[in-house]
N, C-alpha and C. Protein backbone atom coordinates (compact mmCIF):
# COMPACT_ATOMS: atom_id res chain seq x y z
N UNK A 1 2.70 -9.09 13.99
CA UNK A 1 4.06 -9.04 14.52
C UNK A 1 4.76 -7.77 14.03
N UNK A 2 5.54 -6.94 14.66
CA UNK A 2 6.24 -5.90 14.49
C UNK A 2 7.33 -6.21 13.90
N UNK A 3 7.63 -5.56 12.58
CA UNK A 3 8.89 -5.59 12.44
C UNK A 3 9.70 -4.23 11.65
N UNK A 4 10.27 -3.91 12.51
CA UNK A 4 10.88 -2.31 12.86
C UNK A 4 12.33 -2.84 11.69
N UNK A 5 12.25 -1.71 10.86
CA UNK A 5 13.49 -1.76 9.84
C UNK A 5 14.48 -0.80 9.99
N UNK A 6 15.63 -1.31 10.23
CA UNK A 6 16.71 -0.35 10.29
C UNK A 6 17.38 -0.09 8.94
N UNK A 7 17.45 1.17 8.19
CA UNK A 7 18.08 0.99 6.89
C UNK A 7 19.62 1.94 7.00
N UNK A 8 21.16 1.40 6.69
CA UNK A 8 22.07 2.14 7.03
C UNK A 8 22.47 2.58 5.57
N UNK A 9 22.80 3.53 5.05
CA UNK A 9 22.59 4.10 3.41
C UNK A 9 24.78 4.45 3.86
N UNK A 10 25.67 3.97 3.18
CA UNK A 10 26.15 4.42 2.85
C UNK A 10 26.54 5.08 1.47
N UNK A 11 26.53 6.64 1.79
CA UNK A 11 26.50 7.40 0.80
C UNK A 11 27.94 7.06 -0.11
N UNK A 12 28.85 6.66 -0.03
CA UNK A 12 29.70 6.83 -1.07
C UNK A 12 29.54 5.90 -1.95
N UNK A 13 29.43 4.76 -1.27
CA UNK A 13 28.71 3.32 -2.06
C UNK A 13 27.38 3.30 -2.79
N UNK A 14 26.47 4.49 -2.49
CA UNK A 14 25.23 4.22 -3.21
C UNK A 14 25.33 5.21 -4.50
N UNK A 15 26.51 6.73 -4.22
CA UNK A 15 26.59 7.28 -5.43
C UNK A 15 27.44 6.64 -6.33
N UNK A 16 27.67 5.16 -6.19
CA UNK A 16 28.15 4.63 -7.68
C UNK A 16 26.66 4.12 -7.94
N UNK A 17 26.00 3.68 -7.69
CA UNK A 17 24.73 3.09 -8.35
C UNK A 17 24.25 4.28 -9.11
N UNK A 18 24.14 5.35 -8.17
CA UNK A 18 23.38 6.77 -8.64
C UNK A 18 24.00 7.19 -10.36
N UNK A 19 25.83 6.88 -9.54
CA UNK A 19 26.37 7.12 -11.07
C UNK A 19 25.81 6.40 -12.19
N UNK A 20 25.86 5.13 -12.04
CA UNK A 20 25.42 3.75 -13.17
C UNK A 20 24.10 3.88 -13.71
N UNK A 21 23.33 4.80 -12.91
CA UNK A 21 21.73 4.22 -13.21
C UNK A 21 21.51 6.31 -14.32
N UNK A 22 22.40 7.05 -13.52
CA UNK A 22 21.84 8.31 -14.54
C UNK A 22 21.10 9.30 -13.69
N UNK A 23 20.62 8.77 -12.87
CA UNK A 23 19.62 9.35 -11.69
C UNK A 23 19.70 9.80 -10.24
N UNK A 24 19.54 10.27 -9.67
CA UNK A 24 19.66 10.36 -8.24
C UNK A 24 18.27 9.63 -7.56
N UNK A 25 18.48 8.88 -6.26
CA UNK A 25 18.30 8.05 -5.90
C UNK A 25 16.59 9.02 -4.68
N UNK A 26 15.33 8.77 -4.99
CA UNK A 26 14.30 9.36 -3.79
C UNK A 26 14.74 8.87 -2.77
N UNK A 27 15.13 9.69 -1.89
CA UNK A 27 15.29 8.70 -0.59
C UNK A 27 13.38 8.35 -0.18
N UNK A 28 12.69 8.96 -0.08
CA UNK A 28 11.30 9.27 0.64
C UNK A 28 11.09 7.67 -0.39
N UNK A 29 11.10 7.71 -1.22
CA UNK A 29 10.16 6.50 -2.23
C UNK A 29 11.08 5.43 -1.98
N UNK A 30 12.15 5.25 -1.61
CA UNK A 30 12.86 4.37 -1.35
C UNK A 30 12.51 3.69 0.20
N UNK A 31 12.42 4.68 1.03
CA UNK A 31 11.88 4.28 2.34
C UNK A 31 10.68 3.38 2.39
N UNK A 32 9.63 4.33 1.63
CA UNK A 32 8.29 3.25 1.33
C UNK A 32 8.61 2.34 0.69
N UNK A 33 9.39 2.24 -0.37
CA UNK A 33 9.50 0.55 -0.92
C UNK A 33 9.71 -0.55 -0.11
N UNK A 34 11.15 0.09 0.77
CA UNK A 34 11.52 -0.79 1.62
C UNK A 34 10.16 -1.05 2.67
N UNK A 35 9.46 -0.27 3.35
CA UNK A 35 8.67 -0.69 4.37
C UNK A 35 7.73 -1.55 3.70
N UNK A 36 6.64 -1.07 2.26
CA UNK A 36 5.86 -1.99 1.89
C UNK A 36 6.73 -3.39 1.18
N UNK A 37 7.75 -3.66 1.14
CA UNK A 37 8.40 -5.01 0.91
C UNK A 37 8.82 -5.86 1.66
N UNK A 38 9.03 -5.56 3.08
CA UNK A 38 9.37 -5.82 3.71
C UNK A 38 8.27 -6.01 5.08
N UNK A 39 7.29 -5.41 4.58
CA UNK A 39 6.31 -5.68 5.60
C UNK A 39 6.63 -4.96 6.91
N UNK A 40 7.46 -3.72 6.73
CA UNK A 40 8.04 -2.62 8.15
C UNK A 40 6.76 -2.10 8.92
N UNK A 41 6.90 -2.27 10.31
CA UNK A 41 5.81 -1.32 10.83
C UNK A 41 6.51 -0.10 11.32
N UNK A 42 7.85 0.01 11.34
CA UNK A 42 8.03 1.21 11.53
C UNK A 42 9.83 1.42 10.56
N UNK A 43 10.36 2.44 9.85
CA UNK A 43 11.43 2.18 9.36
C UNK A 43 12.17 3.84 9.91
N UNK A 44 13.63 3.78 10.11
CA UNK A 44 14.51 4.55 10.94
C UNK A 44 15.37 4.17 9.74
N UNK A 45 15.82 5.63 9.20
CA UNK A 45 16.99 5.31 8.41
C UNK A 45 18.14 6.24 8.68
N UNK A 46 19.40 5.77 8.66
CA UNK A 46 20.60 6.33 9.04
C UNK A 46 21.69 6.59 7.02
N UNK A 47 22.05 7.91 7.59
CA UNK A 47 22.86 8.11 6.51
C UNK A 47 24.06 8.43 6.61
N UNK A 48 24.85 8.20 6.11
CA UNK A 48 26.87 8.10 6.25
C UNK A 48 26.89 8.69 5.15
N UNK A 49 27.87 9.81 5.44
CA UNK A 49 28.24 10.43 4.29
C UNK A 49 29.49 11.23 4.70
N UNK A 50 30.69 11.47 4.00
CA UNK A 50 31.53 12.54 4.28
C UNK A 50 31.75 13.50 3.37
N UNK A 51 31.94 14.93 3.77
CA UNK A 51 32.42 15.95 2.50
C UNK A 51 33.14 16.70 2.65
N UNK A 52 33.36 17.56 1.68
CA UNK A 52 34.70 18.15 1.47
C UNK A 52 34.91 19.60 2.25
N UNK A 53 36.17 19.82 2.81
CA UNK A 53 36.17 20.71 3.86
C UNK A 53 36.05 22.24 2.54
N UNK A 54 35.72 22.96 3.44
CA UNK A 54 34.91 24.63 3.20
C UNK A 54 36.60 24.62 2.36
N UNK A 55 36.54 25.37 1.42
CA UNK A 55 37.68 25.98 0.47
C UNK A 55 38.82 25.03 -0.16
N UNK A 56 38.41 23.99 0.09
CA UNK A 56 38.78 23.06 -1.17
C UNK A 56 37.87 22.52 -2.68
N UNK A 57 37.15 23.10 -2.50
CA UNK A 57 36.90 23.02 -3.93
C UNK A 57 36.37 24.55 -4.26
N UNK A 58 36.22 24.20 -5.84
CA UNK A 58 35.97 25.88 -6.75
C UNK A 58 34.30 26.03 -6.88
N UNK A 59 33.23 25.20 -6.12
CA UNK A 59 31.99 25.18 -5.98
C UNK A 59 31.68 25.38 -4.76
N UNK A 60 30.28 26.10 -4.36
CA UNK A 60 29.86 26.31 -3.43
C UNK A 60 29.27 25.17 -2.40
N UNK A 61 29.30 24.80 -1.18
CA UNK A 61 29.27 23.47 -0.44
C UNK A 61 27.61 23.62 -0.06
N UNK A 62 27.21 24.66 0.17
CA UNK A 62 25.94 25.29 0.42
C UNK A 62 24.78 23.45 0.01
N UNK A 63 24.34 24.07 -1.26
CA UNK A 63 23.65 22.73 -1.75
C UNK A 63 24.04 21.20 -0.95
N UNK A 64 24.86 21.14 -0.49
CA UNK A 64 25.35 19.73 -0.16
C UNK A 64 24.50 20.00 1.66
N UNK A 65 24.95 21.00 1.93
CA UNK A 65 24.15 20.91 3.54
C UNK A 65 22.64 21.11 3.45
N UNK A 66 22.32 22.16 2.60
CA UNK A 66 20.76 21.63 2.39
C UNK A 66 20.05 20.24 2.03
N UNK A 67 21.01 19.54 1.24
CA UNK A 67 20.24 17.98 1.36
C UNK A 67 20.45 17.67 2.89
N UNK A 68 21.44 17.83 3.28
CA UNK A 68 21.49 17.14 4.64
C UNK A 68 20.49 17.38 5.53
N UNK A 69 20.32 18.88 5.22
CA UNK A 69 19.18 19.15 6.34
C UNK A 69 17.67 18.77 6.07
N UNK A 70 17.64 18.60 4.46
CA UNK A 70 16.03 18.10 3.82
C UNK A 70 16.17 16.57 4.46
N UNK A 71 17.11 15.41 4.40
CA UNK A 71 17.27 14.15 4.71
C UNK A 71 16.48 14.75 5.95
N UNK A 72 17.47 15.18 7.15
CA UNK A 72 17.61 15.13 8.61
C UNK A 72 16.03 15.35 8.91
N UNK A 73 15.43 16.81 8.81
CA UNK A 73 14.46 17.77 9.42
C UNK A 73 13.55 17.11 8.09
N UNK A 74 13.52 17.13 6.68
CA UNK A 74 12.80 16.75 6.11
C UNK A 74 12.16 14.87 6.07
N UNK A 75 13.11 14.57 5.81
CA UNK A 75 12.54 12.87 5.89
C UNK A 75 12.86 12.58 7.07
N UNK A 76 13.42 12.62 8.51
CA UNK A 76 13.99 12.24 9.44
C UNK A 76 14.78 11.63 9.62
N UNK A 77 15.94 11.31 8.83
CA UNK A 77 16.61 10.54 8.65
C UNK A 77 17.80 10.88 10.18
N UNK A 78 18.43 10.20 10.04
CA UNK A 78 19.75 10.32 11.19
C UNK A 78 20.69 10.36 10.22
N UNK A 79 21.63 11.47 10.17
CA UNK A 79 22.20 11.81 9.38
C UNK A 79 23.57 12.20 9.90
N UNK A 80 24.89 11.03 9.62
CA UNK A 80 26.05 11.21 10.08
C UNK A 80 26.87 11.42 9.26
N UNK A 81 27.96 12.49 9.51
CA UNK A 81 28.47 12.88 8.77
C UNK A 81 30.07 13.33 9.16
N UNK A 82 31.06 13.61 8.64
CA UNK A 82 32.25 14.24 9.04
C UNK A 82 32.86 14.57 7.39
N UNK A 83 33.95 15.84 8.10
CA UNK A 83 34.54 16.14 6.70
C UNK A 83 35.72 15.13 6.58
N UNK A 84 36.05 15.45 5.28
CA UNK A 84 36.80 14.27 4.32
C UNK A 84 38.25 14.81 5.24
N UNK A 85 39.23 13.71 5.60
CA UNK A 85 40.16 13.72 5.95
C UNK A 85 41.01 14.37 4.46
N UNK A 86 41.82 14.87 4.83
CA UNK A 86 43.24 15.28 3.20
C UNK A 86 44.42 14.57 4.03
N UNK A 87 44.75 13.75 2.94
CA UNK A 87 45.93 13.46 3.19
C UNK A 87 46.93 13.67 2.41
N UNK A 88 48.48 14.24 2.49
CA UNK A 88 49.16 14.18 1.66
C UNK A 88 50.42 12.89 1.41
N UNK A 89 50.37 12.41 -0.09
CA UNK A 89 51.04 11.47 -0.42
C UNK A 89 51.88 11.28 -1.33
N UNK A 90 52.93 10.76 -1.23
CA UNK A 90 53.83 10.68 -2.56
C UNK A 90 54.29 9.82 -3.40
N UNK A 91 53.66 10.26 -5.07
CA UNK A 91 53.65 9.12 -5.87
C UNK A 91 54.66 9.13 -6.47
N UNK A 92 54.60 8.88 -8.14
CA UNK A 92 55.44 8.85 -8.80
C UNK A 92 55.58 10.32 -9.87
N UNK A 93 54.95 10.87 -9.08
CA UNK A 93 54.69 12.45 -9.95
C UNK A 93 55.03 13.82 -8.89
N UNK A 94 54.90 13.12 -7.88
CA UNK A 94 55.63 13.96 -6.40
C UNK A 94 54.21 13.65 -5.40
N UNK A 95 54.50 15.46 -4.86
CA UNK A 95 53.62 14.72 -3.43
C UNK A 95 51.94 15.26 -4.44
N UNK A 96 50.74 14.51 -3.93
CA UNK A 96 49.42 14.41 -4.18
C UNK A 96 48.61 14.55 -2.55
N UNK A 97 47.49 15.25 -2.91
CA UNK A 97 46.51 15.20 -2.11
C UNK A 97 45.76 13.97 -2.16
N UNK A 98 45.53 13.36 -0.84
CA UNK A 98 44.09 12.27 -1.58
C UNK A 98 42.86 12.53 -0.03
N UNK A 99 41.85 12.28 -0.44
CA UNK A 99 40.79 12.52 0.38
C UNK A 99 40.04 11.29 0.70
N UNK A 100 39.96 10.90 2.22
CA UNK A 100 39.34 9.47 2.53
C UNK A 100 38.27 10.34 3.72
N UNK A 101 37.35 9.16 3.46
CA UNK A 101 35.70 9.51 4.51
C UNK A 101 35.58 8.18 4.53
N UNK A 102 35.96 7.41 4.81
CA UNK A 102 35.35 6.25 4.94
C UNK A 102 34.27 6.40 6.80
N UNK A 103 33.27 5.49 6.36
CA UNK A 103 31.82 5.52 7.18
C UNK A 103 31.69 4.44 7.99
N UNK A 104 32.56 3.31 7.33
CA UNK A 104 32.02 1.47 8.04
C UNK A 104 32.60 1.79 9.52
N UNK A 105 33.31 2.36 10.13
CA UNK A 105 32.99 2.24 11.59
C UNK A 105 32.02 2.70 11.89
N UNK A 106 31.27 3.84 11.38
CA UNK A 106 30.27 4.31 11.93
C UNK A 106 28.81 3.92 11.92
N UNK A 107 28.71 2.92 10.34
CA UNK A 107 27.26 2.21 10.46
C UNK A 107 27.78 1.28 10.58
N UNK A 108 28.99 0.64 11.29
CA UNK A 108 28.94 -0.68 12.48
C UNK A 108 28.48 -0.54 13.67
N UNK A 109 29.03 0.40 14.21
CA UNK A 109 29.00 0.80 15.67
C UNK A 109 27.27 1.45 15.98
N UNK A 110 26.53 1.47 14.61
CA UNK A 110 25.02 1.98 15.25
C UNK A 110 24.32 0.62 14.71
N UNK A 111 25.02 -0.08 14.09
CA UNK A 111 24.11 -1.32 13.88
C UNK A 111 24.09 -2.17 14.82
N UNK A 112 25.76 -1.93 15.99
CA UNK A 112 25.47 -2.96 17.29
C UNK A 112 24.89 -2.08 18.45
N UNK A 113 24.80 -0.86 17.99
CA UNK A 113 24.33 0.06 19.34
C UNK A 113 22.75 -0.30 19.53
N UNK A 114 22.26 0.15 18.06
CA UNK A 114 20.66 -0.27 18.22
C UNK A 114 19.93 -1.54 17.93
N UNK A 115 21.38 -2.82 18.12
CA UNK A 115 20.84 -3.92 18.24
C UNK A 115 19.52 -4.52 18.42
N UNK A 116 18.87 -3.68 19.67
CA UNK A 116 17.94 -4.06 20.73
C UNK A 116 16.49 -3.76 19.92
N UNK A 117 16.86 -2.59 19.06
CA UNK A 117 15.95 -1.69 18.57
C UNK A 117 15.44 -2.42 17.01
N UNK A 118 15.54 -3.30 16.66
CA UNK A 118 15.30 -3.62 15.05
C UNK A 118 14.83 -4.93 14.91
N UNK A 119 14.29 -5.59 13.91
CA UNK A 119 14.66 -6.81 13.46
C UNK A 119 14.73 -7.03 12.04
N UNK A 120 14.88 -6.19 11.16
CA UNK A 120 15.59 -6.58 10.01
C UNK A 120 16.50 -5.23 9.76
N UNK A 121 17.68 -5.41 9.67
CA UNK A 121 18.80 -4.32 8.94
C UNK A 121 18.89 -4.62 7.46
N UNK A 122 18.49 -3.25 6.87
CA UNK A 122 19.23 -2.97 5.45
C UNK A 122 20.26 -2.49 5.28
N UNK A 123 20.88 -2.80 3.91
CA UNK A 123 22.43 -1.92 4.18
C UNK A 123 22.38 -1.40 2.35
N UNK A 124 22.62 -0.03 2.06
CA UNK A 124 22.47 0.16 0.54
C UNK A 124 24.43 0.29 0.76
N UNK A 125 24.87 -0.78 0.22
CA UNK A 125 26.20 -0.92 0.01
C UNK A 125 26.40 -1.93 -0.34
N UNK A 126 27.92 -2.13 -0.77
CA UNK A 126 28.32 -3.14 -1.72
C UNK A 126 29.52 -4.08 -0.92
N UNK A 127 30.07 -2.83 0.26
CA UNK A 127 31.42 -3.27 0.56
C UNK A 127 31.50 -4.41 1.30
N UNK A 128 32.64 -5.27 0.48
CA UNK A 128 32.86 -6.70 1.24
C UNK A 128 33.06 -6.58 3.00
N UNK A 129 33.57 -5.50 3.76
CA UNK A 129 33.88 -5.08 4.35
C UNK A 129 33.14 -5.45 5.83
N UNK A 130 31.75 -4.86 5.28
CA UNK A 130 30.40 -5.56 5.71
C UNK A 130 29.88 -7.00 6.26
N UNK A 131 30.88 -7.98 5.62
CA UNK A 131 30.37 -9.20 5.87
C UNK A 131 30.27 -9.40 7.31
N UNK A 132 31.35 -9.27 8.44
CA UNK A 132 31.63 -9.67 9.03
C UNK A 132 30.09 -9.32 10.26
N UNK A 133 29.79 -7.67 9.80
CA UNK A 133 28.97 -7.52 11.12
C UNK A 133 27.34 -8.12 9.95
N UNK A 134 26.99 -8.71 8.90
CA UNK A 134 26.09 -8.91 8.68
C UNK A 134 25.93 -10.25 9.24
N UNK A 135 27.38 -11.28 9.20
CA UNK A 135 27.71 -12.54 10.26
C UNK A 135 26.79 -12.32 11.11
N UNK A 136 27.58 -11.13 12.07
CA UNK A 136 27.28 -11.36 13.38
C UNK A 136 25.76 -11.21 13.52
N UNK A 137 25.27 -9.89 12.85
CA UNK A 137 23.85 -9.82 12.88
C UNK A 137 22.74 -11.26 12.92
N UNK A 138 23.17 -11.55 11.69
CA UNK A 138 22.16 -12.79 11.40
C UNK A 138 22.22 -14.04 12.20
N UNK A 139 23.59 -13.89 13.36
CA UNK A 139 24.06 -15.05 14.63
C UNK A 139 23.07 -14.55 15.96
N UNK A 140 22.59 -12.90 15.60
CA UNK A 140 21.79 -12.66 16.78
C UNK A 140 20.00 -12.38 16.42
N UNK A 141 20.24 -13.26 15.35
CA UNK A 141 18.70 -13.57 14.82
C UNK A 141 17.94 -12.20 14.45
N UNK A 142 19.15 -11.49 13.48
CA UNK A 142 18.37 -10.27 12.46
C UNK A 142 18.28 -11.20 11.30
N UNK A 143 17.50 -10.19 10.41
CA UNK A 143 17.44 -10.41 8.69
C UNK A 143 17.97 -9.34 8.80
N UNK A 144 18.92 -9.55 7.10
CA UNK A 144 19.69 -8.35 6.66
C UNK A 144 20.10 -8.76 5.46
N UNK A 145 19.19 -7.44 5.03
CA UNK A 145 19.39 -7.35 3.62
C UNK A 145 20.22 -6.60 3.16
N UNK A 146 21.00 -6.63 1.60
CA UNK A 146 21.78 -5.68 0.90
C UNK A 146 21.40 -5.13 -0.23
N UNK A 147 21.28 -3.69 -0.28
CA UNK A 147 20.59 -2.99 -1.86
C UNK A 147 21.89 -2.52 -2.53
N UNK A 148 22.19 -2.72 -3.75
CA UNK A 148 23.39 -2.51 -4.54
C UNK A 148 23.22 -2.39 -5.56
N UNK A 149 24.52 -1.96 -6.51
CA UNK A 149 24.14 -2.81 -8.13
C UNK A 149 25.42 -3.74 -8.55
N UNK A 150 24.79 -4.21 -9.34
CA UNK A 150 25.44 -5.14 -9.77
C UNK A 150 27.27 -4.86 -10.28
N UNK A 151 27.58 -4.02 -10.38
CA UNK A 151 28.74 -3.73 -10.32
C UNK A 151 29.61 -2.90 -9.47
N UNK A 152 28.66 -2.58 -7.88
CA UNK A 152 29.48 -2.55 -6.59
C UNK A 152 29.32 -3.46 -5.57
N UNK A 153 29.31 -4.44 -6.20
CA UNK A 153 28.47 -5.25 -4.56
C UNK A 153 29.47 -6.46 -4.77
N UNK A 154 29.96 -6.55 -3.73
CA UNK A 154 31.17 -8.09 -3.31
C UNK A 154 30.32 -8.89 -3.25
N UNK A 155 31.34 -10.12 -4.45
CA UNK A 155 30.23 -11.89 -3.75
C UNK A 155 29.82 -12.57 -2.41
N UNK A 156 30.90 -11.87 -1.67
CA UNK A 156 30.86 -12.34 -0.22
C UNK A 156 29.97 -11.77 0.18
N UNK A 157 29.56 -10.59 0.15
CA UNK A 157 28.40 -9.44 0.71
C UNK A 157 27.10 -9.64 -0.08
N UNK A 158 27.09 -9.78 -1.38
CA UNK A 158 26.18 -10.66 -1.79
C UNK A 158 25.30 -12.36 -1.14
N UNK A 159 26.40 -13.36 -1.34
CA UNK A 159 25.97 -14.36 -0.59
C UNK A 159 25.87 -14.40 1.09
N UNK A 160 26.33 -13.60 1.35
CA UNK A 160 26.29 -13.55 2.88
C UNK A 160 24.98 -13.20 3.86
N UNK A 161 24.06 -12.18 3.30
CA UNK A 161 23.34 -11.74 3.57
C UNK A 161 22.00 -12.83 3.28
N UNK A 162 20.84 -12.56 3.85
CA UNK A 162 19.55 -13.19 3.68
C UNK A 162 18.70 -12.90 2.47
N UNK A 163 19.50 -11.52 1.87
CA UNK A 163 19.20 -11.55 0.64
C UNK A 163 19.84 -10.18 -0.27
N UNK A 164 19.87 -10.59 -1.60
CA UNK A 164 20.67 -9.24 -2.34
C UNK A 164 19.55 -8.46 -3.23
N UNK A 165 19.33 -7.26 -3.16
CA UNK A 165 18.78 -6.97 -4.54
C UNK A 165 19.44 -5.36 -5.14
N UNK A 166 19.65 -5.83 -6.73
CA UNK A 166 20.50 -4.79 -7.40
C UNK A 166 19.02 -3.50 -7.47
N UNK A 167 19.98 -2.71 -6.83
CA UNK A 167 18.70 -1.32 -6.54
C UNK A 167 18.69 -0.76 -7.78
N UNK A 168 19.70 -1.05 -8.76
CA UNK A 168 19.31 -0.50 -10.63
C UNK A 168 18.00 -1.35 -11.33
N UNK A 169 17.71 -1.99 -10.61
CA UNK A 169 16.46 -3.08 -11.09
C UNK A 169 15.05 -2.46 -10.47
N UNK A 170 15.33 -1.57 -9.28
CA UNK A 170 13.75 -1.34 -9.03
C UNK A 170 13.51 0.41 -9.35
N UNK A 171 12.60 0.31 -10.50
CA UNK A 171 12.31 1.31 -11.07
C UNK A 171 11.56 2.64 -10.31
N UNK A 172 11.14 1.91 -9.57
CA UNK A 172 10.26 2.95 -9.02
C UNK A 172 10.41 3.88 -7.34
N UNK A 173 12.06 4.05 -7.17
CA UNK A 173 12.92 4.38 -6.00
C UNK A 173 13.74 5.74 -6.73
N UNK A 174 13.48 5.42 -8.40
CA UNK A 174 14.42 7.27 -8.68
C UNK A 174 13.72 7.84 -8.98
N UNK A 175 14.82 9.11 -9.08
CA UNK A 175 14.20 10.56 -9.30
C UNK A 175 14.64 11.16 -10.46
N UNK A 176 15.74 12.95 -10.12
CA UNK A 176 15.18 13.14 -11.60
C UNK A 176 16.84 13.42 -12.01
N UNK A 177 17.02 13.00 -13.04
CA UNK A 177 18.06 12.55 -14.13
C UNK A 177 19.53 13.74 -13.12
N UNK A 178 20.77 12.39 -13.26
CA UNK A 178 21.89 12.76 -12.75
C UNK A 178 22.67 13.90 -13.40
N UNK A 179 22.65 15.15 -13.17
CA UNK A 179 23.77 15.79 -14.37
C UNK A 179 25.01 16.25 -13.56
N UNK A 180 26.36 16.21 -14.63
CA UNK A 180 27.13 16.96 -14.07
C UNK A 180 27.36 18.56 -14.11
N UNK A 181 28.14 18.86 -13.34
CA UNK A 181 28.27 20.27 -12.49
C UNK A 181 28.20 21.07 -13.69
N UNK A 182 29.04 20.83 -14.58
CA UNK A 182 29.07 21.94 -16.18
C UNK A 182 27.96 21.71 -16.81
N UNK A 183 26.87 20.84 -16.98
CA UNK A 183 25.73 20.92 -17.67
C UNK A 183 24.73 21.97 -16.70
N UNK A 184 24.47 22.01 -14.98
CA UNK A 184 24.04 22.73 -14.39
C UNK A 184 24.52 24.14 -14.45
N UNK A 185 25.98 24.03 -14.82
CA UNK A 185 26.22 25.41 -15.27
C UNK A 185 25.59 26.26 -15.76
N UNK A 186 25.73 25.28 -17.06
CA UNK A 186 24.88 25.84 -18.58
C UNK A 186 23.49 26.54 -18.39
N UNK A 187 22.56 25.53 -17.51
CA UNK A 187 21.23 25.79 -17.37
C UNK A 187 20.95 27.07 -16.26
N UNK A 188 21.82 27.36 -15.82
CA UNK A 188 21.96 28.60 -15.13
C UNK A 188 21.92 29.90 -15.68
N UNK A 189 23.43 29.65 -16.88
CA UNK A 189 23.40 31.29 -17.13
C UNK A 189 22.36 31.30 -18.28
């Protein structure tokens, strides 16, 4: 029996795991886990991600489109993306910038588009947000699973699904150790 895996990766939700665990996340070894666990004969993975528009930040954006294009052209991934909305707002300190990308319309709207196309959906996210189209999914006779960790993943999105597993538990999906921007500094000059 065929069973074709759809995996939808939202990126903002999976770089808190990435944060928690120290590591950045293989996508390639992650794909195979999922297919040999799942028993996939064929797996299509979609990625959500938003970033920051050209000259708002004091780093070069460069690196960030080369993963995109290693995901896209390198692993094949389907790779959606838009820049981060700025919004300006006013707190209690005056007006503030804040920056939203939110993705859940967009791996909703391809999880009912390629309905036709799947029979088990993964989702590497946590957001309660989710429940509603994992409902509907599992009313039109998908499995759908959720990869998370244990300290982004809603109970509802947890119990809701056909099954949960904290992706800080499977060892053998990372890569190589998370650093921040000033330690890469360092190793530069």
């Amino acid at each position: 029996m065929n069973n074709v895996i759809y995996v939808f990766i939202d990126a903002s939700n999976l770089w808190q795991a990435q944060k928690a665990k120290g590591k950045f996340l293989d996508y390639e070894k992650t794909t195979k886990h999922i297919k040999q666990r799942f028993s996939g004969t064929k797996v299509k993975v979609f990625y959500y991600t938003a970033y920051p528009a050209e000259g708002t930040r004091s780093y070069s954006l460069d690196s960030k489109h080369k993963f995109f294009t290693f995901l896209k052209k390198g692993l094949g991934f389907n790779v959606v993306k838009k820049e981060l909305k700025r919004i300006t707002v006013v707190n209690e300190s005056g007006e503030a910038i804040e920056e939203k990308g939110n993705m859940d319309v967009e791996i909703t709207i391809d999880a009912l588009h390629y309905l036709d196309q799947y029979h088990t959906a993964i989702f590497l996210t946590g957001d309660s947000d989710f429940l509603a189209l994992v409902v509907y999914l599992k009313n039109h006779k998908k499995k759908v699973y959720i990869f998370s960790s244990r300290h982004n993943i809603s109970q509802e999105l947890r119990t809701g699904a056909d099954g949960y597993t904290d992706i800080l538990n499977i060892n053998d999906i990372w890569g190589r150790d998370l650093k921040h921007k000033a330690e890469l500094q360092k190793e530069e000059v």
